[in-house]
C-alpha atoms as a PDB file:
ATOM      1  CA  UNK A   1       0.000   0.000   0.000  1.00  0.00           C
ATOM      2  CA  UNK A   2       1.333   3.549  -0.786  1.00  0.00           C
ATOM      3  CA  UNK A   3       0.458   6.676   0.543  1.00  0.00           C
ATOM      4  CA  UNK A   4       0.503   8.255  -3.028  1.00  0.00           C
ATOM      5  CA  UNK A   5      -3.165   6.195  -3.284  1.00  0.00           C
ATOM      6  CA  UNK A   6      -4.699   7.918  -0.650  1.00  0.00           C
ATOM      7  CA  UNK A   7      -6.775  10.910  -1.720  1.00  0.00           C
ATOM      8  CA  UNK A   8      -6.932  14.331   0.740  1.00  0.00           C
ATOM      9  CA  UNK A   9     -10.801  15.836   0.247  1.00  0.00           C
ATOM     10  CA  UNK A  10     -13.689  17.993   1.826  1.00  0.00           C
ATOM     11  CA  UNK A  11     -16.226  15.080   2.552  1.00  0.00           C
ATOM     12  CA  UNK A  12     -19.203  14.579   0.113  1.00  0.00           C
ATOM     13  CA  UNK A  13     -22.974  13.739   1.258  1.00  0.00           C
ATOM     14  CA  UNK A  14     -22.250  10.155  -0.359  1.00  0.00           C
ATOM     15  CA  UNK A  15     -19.719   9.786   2.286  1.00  0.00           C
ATOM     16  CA  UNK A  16     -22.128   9.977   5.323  1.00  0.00           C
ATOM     17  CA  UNK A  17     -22.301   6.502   6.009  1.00  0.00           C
ATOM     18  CA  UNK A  18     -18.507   5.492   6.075  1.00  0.00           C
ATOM     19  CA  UNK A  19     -17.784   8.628   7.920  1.00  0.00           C
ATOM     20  CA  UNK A  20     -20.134   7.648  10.728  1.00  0.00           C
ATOM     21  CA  UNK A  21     -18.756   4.542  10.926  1.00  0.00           C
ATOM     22  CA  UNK A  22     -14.995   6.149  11.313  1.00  0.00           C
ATOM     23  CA  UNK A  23     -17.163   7.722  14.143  1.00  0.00           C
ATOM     24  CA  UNK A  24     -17.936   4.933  15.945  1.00  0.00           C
ATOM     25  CA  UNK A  25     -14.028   3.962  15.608  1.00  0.00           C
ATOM     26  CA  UNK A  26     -13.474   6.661  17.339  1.00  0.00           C
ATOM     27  CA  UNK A  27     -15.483   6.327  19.941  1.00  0.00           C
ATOM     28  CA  UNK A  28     -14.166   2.067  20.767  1.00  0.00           C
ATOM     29  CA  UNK A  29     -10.935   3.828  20.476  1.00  0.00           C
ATOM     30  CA  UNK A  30     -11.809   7.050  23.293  1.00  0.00           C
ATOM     31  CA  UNK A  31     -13.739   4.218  25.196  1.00  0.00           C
ATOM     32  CA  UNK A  32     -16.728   6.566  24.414  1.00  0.00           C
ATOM     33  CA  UNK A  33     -20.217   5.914  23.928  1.00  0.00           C
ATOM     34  CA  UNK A  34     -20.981   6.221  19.812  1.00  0.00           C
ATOM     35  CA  UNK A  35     -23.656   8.466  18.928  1.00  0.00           C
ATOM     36  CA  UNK A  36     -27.031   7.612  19.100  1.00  0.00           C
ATOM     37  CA  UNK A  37     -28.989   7.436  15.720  1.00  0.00           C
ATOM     38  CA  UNK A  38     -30.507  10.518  16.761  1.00  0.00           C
ATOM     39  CA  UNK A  39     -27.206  11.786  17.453  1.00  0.00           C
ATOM     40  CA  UNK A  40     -25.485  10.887  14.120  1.00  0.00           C
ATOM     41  CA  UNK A  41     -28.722  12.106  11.756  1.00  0.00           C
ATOM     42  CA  UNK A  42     -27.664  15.829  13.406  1.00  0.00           C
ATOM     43  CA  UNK A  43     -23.852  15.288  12.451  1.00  0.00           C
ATOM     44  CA  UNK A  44     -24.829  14.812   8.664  1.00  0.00           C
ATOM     45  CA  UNK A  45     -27.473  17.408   8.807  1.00  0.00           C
ATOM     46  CA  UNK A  46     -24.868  19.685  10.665  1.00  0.00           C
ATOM     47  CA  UNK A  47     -22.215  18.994   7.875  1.00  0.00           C
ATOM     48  CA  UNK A  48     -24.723  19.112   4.955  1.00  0.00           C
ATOM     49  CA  UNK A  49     -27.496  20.794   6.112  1.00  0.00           C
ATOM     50  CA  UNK A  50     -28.923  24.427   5.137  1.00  0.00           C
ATOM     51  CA  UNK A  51     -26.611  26.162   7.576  1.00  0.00           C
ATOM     52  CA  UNK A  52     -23.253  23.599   8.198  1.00  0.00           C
ATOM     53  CA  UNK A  53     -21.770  24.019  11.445  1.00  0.00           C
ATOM     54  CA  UNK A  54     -18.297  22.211  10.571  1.00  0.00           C
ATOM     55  CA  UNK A  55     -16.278  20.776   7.803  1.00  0.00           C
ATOM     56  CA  UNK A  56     -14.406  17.682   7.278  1.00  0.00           C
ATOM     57  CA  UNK A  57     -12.113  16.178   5.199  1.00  0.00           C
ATOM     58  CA  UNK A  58     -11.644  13.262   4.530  1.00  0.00           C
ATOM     59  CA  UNK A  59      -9.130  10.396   3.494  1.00  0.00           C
ATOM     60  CA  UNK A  60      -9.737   7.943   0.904  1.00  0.00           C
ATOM     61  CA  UNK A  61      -8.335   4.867  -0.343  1.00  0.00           C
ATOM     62  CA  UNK A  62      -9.534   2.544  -2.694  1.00  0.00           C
ATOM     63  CA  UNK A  63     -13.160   3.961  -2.890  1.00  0.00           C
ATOM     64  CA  UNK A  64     -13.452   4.281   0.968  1.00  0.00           C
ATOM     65  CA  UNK A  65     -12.657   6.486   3.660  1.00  0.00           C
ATOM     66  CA  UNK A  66      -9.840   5.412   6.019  1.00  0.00           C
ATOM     67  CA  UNK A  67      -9.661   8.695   8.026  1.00  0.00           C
ATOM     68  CA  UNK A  68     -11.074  12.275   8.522  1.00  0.00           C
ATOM     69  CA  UNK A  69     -10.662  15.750  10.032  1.00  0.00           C
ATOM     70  CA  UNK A  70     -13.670  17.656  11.557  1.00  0.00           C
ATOM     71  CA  UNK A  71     -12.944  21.772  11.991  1.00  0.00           C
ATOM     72  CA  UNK A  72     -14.702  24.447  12.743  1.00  0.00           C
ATOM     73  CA  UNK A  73     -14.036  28.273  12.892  1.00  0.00           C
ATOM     74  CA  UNK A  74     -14.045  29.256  16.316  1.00  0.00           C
ATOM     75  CA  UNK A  75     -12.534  33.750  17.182  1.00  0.00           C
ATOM     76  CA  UNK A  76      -9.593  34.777  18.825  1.00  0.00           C
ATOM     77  CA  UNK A  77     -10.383  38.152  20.231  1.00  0.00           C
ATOM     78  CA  UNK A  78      -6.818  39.346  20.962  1.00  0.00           C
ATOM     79  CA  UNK A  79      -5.656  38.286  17.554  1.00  0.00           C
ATOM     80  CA  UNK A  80      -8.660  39.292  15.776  1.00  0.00           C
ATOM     81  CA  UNK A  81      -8.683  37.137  13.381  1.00  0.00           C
ATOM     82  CA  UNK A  82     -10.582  33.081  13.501  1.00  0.00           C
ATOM     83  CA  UNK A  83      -8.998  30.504  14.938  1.00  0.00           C
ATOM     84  CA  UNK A  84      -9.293  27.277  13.445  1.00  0.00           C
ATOM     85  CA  UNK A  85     -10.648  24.671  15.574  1.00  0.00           C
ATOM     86  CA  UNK A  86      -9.780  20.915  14.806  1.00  0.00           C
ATOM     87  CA  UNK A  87     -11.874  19.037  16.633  1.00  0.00           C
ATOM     88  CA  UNK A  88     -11.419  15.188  15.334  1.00  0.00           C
ATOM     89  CA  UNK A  89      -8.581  14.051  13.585  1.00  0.00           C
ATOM     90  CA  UNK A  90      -8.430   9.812  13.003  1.00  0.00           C
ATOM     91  CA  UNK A  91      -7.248   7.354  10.694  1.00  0.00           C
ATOM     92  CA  UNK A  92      -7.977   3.594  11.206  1.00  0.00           C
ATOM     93  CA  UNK A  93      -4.816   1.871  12.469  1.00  0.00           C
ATOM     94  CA  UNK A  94      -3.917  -0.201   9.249  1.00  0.00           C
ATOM     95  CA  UNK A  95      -3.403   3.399   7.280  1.00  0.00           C
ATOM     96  CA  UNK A  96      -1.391   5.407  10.164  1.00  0.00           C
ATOM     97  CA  UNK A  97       2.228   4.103   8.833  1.00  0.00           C
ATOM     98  CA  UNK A  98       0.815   5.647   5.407  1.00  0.00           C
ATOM     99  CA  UNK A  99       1.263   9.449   6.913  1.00  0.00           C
ATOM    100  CA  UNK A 100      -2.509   9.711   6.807  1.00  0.00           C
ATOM    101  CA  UNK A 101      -2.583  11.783   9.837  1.00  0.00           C
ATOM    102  CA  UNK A 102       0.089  13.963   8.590  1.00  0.00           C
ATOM    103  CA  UNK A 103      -1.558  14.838   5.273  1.00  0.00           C
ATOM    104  CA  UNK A 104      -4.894  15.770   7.103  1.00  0.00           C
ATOM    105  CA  UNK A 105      -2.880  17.782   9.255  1.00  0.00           C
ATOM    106  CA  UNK A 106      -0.927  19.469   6.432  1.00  0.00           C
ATOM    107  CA  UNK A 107      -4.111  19.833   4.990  1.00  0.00           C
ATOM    108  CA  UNK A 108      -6.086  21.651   7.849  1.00  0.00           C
ATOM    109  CA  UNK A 109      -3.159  24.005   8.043  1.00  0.00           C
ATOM    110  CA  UNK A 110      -2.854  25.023   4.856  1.00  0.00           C
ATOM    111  CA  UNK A 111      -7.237  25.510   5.090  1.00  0.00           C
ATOM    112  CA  UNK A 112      -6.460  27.474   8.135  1.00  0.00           C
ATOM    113  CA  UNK A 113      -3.806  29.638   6.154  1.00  0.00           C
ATOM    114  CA  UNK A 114      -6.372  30.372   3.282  1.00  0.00           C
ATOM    115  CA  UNK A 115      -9.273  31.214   6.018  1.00  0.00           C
ATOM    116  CA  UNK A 116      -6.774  33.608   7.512  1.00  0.00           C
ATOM    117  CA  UNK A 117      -6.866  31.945  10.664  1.00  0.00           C
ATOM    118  CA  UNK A 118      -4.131  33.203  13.352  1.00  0.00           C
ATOM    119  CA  UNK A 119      -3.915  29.954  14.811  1.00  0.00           C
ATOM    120  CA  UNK A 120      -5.152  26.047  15.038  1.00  0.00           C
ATOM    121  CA  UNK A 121      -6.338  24.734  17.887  1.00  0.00           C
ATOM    122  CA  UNK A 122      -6.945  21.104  19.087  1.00  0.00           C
ATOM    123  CA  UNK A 123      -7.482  19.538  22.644  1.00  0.00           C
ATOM    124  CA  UNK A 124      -5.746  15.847  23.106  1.00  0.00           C
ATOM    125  CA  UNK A 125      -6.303  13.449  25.323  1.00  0.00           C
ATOM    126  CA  UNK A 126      -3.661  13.521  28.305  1.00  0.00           C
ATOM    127  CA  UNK A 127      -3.536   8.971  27.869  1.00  0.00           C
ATOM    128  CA  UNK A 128      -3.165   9.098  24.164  1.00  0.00           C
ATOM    129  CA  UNK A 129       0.334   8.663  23.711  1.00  0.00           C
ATOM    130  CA  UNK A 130       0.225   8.194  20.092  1.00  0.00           C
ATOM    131  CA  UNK A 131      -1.715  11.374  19.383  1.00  0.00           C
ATOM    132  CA  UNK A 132       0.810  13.207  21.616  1.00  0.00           C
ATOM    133  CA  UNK A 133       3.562  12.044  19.842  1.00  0.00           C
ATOM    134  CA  UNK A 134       2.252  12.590  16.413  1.00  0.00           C
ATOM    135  CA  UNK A 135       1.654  16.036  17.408  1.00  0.00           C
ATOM    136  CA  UNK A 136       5.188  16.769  19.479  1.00  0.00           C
ATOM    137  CA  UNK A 137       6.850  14.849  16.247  1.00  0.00           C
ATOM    138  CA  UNK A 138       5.209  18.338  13.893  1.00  0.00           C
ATOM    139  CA  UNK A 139       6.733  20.510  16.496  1.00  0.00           C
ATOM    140  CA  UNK A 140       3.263  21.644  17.779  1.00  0.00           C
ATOM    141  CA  UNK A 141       3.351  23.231  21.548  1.00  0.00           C
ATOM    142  CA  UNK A 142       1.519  22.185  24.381  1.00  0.00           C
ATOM    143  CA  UNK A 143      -0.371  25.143  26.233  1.00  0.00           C
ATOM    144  CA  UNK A 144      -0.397  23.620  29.415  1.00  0.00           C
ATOM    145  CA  UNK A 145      -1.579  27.203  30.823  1.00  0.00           C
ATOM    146  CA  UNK A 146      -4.949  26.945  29.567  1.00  0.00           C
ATOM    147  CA  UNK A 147      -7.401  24.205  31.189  1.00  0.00           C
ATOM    148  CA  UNK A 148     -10.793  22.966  29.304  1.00  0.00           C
ATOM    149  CA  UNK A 149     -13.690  24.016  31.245  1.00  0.00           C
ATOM    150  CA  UNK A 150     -16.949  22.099  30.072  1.00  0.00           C
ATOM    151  CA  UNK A 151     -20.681  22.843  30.657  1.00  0.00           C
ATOM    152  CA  UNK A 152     -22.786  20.189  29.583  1.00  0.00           C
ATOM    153  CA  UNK A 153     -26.178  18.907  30.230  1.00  0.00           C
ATOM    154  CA  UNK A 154     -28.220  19.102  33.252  1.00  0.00           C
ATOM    155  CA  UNK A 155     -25.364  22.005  34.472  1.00  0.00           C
ATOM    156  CA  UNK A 156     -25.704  23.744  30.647  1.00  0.00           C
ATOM    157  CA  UNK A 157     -29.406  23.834  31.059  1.00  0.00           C
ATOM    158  CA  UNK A 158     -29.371  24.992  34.694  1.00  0.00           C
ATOM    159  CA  UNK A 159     -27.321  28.063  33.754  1.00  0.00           C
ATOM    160  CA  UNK A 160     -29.386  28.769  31.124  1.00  0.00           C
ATOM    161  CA  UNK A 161     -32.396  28.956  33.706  1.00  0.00           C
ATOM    162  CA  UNK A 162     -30.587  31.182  35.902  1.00  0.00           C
ATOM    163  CA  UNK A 163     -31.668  34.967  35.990  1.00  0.00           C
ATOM    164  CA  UNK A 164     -29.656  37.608  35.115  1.00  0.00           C
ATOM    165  CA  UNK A 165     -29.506  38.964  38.713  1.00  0.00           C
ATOM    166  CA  UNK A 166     -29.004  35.285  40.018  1.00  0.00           C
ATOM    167  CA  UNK A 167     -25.565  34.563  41.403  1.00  0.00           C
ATOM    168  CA  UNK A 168     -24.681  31.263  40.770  1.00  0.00           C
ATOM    169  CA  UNK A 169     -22.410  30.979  43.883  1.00  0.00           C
END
């Protein structure tokens, strides 16, 4: 197998159904839950839909997708310019030695470039050791500094509830 037969492309709507099932590879490999179908019928209509609210590209070989990027364009206020926002980057294991991950990669960077972006930014899992390598390996910094804060369900909807006077101490 050679990486020159892998093809580099913004996903098409014919590509729904392999790219939800690089989703669920994802997920067994994050020892996540998969989407639910209701779940997955708002990724495609996200992605495809009247308004999309991310891209992806994706990598193909042999008529079928072995890998994919999902971005978004997210604001940087002190550089004033977008910041673009990689959210999912994977390749199934038997097409990693191919530099799959490092064309995607390429790929959202030079996107990024073209969108004007003033930076990429990605969160990694502090276990995967591969994924940190791969991204230490393309000289890409850790920001230590800055810690993910997440509101999610029941706590996203109760701070939507509160008033505007409310303090939520």
């Amino acid at each position: 197998m050679s990486s020159d037969a892998i093809l580099i492309r913004p996903a098409r709507i014919e590509d729904a159904g392999e790219y939800l099932q690089l989703v669920d590879a994802l997920a067994r490999y994050e020892n996540m839950p998969a989407p639910d179908a209701e779940a997955k019928a708002r990724l495609i209509e996200h992605l495809f839909g009247a308004r999309p609210y991310y891209g992806l590209l994706v990598a193909e070989h042999g008529g079928h997708l072995v890998g994919y990027a999902a971005h978004f364009l997210a604001y940087s206020t002190f550089a004033a310019r977008p910041t673009f926002y990689l959210e999912d980057l994977f390749v199934l294991p038997d097409f990693r030695e191919l530099k799959v991950g490092h064309r995607l990669m390429v790929t959202c960077a030079r996107l990024a470039v073209a969108k004007n972006c003033g930076r990429m930014d990605f969160i990694v899992l502090d276990w995967n050791k591969l994924a940190l390598d791969f991204y230490q390996r393309h000289g890409i910094a850790v920001k230590k500094e800055w810690l993910l804060h997440r509101l999610d369900g029941a706590g996203l909807e109760r701070l939507a509830r509160m008033s505007d006077a409310q303090d939520a101490g």
